[in-house]
N, C-alpha and C. Protein backbone atom coordinates (compact mmCIF):
# COMPACT_ATOMS: atom_id res chain seq x y z
N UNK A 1 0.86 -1.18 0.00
CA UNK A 1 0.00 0.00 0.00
C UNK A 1 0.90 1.24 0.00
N UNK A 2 0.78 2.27 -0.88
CA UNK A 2 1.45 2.94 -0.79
C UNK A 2 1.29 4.25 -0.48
N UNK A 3 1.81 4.91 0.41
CA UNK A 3 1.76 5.96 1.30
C UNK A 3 0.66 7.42 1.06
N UNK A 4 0.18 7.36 0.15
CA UNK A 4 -0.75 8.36 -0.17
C UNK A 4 -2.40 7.79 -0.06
N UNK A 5 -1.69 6.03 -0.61
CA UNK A 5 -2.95 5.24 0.08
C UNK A 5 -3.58 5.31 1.50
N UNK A 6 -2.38 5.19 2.24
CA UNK A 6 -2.64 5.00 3.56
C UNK A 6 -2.99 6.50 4.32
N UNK A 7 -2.22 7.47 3.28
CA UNK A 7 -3.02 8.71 3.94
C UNK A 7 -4.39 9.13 3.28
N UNK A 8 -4.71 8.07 2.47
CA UNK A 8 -6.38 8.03 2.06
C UNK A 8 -7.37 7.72 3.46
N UNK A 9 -6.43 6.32 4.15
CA UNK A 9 -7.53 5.46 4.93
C UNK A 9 -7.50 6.71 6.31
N UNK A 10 -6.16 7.19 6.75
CA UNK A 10 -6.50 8.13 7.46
C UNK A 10 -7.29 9.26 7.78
N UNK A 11 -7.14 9.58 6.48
CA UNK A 11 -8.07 11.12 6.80
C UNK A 11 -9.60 10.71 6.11
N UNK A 12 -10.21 9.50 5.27
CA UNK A 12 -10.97 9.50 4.96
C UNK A 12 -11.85 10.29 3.71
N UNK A 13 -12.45 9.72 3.12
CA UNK A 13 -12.60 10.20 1.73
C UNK A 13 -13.50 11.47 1.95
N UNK A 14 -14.38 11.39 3.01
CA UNK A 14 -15.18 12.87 2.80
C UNK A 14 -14.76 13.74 3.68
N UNK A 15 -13.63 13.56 3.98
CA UNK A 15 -12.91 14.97 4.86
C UNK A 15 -12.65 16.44 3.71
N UNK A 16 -13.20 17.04 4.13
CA UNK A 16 -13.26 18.13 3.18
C UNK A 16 -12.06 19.49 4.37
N UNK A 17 -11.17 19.90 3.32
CA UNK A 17 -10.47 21.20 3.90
C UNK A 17 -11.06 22.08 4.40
N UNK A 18 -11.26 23.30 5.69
CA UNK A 18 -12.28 24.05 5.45
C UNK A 18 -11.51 25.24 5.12
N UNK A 19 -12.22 26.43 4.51
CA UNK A 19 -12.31 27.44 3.79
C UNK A 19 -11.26 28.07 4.74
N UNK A 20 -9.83 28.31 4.14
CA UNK A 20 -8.81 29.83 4.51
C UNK A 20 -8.40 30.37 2.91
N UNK A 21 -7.40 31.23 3.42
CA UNK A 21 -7.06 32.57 2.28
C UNK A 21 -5.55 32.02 2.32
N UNK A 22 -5.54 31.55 1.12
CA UNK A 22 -4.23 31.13 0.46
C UNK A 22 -3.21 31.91 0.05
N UNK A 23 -3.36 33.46 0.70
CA UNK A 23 -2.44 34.62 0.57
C UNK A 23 -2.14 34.74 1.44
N UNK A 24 -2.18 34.34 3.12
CA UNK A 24 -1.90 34.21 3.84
C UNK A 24 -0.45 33.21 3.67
N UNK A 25 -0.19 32.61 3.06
CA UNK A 25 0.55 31.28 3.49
C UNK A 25 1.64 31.86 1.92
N UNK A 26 3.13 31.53 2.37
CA UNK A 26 3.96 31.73 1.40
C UNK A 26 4.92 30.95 1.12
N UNK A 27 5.59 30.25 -0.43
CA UNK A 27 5.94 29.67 -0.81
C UNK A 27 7.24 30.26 -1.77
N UNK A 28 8.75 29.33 -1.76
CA UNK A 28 9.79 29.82 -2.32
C UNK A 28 9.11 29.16 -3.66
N UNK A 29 10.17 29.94 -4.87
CA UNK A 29 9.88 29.60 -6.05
C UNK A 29 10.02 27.89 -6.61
N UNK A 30 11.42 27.80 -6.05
CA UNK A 30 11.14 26.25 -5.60
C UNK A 30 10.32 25.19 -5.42
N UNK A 31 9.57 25.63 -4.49
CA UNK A 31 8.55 24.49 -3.63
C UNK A 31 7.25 24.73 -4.66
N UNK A 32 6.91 26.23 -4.96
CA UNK A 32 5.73 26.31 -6.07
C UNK A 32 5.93 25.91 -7.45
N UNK A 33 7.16 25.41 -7.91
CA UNK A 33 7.50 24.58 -9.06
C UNK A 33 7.68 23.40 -8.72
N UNK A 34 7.92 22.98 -7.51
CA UNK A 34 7.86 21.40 -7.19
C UNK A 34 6.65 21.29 -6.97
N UNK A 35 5.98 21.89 -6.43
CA UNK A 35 4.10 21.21 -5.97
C UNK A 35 3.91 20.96 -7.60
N UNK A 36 3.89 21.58 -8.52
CA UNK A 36 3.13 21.13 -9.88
C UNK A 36 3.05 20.04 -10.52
N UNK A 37 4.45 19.78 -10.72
CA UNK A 37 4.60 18.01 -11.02
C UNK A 37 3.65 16.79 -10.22
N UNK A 38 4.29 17.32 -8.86
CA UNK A 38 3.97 16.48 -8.12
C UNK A 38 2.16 16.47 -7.67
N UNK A 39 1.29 17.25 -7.96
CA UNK A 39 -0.17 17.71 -7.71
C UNK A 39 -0.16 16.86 -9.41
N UNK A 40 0.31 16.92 -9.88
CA UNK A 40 -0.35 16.29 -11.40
C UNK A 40 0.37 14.34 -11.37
N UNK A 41 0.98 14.24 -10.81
CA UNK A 41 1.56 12.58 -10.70
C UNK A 41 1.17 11.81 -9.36
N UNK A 42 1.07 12.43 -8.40
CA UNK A 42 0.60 11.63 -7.42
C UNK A 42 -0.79 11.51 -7.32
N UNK A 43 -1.50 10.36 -6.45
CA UNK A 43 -2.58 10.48 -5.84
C UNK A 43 -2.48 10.42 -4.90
N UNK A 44 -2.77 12.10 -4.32
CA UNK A 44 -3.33 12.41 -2.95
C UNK A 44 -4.69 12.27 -2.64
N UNK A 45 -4.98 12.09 -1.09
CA UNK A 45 -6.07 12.24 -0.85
C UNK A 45 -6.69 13.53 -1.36
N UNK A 46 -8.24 13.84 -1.30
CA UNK A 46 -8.55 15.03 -1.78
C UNK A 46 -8.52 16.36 -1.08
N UNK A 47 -8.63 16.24 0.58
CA UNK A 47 -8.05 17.23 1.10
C UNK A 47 -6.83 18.04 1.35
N UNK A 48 -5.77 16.50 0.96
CA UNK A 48 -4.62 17.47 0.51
C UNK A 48 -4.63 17.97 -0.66
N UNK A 49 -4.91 16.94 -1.78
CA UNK A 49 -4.73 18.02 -3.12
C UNK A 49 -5.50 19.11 -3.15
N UNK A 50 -6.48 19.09 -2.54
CA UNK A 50 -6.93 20.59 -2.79
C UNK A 50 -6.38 21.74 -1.96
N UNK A 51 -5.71 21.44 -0.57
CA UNK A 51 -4.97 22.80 0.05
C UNK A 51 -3.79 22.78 -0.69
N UNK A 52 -2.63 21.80 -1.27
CA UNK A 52 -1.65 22.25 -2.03
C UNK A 52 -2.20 22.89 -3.23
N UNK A 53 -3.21 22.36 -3.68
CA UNK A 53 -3.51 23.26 -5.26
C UNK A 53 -3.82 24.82 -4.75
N UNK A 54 -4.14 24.70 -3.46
CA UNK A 54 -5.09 26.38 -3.40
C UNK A 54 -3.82 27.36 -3.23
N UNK A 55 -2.98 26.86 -2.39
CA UNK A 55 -1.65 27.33 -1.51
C UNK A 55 -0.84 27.50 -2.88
N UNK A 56 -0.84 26.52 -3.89
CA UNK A 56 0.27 26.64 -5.30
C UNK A 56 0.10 27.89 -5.76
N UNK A 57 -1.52 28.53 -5.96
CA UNK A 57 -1.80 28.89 -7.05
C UNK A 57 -1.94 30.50 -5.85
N UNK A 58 -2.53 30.43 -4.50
CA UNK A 58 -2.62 31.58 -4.25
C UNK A 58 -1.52 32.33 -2.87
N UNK A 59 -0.65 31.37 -3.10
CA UNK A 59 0.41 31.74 -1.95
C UNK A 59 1.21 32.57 -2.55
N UNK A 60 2.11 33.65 -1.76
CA UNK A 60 2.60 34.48 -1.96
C UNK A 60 4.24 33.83 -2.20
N UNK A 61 5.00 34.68 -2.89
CA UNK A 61 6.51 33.82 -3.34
C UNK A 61 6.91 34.47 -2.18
N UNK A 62 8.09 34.27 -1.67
CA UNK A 62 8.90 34.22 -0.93
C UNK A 62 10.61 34.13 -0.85
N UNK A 63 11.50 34.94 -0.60
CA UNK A 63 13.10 34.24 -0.77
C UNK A 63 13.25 33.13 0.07
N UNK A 64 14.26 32.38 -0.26
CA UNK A 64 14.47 31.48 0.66
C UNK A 64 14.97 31.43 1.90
N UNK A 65 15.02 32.49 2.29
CA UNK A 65 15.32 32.93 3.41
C UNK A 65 14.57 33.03 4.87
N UNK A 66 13.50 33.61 4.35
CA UNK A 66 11.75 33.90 4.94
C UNK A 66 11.54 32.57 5.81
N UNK A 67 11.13 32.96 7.16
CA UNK A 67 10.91 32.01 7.86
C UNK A 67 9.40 31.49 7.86
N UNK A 68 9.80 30.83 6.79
CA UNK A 68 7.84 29.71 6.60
C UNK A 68 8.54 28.60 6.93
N UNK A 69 7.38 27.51 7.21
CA UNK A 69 7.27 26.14 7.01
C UNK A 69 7.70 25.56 5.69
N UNK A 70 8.33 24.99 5.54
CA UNK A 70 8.50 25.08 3.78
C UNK A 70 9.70 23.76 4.06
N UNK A 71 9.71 22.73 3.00
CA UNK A 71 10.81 21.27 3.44
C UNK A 71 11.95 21.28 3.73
N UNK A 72 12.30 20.88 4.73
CA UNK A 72 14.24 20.80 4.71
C UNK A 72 14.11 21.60 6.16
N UNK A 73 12.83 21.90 6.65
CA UNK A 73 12.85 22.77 7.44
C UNK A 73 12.08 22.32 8.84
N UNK A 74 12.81 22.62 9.96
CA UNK A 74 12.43 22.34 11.27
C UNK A 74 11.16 23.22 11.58
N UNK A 75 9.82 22.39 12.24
CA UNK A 75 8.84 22.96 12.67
C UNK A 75 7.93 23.02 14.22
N UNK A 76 8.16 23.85 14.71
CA UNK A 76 7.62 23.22 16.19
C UNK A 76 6.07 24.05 16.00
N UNK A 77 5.03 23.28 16.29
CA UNK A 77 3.75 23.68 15.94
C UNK A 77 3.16 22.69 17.37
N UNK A 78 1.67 23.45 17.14
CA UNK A 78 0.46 22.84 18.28
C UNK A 78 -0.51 22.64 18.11
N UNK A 79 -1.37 21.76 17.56
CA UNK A 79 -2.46 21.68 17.35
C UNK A 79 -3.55 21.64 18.84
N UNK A 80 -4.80 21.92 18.43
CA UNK A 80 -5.58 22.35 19.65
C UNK A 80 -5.65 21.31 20.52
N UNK A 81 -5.88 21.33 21.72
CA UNK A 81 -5.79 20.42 22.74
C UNK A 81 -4.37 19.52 22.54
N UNK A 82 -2.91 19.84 22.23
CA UNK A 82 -2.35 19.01 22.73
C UNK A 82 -1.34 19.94 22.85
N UNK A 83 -0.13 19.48 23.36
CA UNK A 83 1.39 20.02 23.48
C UNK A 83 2.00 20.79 22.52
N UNK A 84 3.42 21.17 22.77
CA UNK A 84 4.21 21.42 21.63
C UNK A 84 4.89 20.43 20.65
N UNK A 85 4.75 20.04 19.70
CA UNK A 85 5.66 19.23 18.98
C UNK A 85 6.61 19.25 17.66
N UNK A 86 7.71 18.70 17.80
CA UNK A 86 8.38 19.81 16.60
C UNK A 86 8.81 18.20 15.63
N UNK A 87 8.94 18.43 14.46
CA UNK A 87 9.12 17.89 13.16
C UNK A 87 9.55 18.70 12.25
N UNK A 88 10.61 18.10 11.41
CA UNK A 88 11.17 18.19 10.01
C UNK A 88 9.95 17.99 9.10
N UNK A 89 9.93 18.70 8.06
CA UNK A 89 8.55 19.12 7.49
C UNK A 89 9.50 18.36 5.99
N UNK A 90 8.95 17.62 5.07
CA UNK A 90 9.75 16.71 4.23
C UNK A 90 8.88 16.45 2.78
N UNK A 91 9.58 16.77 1.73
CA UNK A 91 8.78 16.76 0.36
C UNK A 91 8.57 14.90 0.39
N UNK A 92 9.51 14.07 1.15
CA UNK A 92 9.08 12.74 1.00
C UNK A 92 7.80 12.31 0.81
N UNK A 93 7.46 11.63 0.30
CA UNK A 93 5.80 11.06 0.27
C UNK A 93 5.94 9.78 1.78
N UNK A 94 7.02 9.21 1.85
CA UNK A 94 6.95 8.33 3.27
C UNK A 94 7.91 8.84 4.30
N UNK A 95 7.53 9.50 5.27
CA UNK A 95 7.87 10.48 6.27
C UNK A 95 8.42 9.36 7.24
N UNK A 96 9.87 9.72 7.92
CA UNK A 96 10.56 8.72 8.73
C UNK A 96 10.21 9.65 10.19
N UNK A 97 11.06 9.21 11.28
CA UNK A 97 10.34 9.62 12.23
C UNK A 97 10.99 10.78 12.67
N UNK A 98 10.09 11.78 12.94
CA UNK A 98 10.56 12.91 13.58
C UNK A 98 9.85 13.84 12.02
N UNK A 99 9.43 13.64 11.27
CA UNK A 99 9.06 14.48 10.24
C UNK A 99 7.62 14.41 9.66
N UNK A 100 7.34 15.45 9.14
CA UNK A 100 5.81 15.20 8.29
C UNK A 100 5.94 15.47 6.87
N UNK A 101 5.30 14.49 6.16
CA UNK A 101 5.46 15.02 4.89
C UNK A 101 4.08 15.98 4.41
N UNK A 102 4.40 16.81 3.44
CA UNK A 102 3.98 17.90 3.15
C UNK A 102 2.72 17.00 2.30
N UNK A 103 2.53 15.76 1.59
CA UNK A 103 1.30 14.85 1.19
C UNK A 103 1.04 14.54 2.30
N UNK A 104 0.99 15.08 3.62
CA UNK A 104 0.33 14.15 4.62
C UNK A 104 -0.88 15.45 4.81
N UNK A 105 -1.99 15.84 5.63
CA UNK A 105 -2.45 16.65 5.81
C UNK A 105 -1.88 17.57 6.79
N UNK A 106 -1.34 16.79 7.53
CA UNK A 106 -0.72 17.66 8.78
C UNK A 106 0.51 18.69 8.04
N UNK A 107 1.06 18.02 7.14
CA UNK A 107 2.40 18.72 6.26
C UNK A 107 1.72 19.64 5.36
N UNK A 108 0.54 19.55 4.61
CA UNK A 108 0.22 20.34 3.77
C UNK A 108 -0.31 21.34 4.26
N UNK A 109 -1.11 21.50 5.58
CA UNK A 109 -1.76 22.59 6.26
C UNK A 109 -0.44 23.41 6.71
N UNK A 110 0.38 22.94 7.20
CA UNK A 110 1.67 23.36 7.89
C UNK A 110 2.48 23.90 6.57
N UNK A 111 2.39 23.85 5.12
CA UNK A 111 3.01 24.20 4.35
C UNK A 111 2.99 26.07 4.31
N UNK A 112 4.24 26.33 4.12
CA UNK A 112 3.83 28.40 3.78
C UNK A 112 3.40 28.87 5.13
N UNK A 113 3.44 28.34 6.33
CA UNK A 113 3.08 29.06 7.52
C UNK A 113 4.51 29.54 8.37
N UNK A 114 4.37 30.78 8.68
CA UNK A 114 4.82 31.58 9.61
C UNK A 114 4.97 31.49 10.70
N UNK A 115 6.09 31.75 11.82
CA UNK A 115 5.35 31.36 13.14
C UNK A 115 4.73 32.66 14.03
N UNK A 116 3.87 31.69 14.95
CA UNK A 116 2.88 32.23 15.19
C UNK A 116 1.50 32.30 14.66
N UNK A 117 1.82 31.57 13.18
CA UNK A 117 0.21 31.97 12.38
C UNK A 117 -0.31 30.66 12.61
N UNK A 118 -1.75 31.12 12.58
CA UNK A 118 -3.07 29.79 12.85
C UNK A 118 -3.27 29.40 11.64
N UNK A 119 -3.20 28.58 11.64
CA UNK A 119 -4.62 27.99 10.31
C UNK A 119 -5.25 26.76 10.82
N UNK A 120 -6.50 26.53 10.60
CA UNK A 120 -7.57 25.70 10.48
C UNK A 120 -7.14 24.16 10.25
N UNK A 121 -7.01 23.04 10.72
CA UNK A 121 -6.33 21.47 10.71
C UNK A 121 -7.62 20.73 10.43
N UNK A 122 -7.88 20.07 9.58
CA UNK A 122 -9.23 19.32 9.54
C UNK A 122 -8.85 18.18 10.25
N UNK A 123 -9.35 17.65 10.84
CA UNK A 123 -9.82 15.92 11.60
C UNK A 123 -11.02 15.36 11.76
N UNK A 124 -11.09 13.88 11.86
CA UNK A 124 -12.42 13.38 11.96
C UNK A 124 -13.35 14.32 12.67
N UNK A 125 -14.28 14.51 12.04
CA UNK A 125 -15.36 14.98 13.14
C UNK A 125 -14.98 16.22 13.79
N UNK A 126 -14.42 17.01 13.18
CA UNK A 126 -14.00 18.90 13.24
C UNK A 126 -12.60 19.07 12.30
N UNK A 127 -12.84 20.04 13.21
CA UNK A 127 -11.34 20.86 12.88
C UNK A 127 -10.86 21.93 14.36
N UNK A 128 -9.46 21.30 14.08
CA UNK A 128 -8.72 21.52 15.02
C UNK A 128 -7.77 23.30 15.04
N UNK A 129 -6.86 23.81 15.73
CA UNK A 129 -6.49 24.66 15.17
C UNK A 129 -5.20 24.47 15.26
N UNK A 130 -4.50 24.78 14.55
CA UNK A 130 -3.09 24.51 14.35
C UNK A 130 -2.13 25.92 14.67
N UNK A 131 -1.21 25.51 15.16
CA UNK A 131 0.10 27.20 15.31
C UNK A 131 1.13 26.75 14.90
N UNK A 132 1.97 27.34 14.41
CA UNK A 132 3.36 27.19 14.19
C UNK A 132 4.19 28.12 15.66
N UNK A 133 4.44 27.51 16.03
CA UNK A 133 5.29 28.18 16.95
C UNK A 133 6.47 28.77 16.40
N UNK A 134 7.61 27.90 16.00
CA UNK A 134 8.80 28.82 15.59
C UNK A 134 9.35 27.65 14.66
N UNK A 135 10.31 27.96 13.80
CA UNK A 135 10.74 27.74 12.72
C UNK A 135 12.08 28.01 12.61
N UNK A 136 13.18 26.94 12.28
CA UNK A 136 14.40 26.39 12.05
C UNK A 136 15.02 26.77 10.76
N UNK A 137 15.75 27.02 10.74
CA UNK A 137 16.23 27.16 9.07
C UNK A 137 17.29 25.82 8.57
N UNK A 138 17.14 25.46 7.49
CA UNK A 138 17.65 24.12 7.21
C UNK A 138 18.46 23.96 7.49
């Protein structure tokens, strides 16, 4: 089964993203020429392909410098009701431990975020809220 599969059975087929502003969230030229290929060859679940497609097309560019979430890059974030936890954020499609990949949902919501900024985390049966706390440079 292969890893986009299994982040099918996770998040479930009618998990729908909910509605943010994809100008909020910013992307090096890089990563918005790598999402394209990869949004047209893989099968993602549909909640990720649709926040990477929204984030591709309406995220702001960025130097590489700019402290976003973005791969290669250390992330300490919190989703609602739990702790701090930090992960390597990883273009891999099979994420080893200590990292998320950016096809996972947790990686794609976390993609182009700032720290300090919220955005919206879908999960069974809600949505959660997510922070980036602070951000590593590769």
């Amino acid at each position: 089964m292969s890893i986009c599969e299994q982040n099918r059975l996770r998040a479930g087929p009618a998990l729908t993203p909910p509605a943010f502003d994809p100008a909020e969230y910013a992307l090096t030229p890089e990563v918005r020429e790598w999402l394209g290929p990869m949004l047209e060859d893989a099968e993602l679940p549909g909640a990720v392909a649709e926040i990477l497609r929204a984030k591709r097309a309406g995220a702001r560019t960025v130097a590489p410098d700019e402290p976003r979430a973005l791969p290669g890059r250390q992330v300490v974030y919190m989703a609602s009701g739990g702790g701090a936890q930090s992960a390597w954020l990883t273009d891999a499609p099979a994420a080893q431990a200590g990292q998320v990949s950016v096809v996972s949902l947790l990686g794609a919501t976390l993609l182009g975020m700032r720290p300090l900024q919220r955005a919206p985390l879908p999960r069974d049966g809600g949505v959660a809220t997510l922070v980036v706390l602070a951000i590593a440079a590769d």
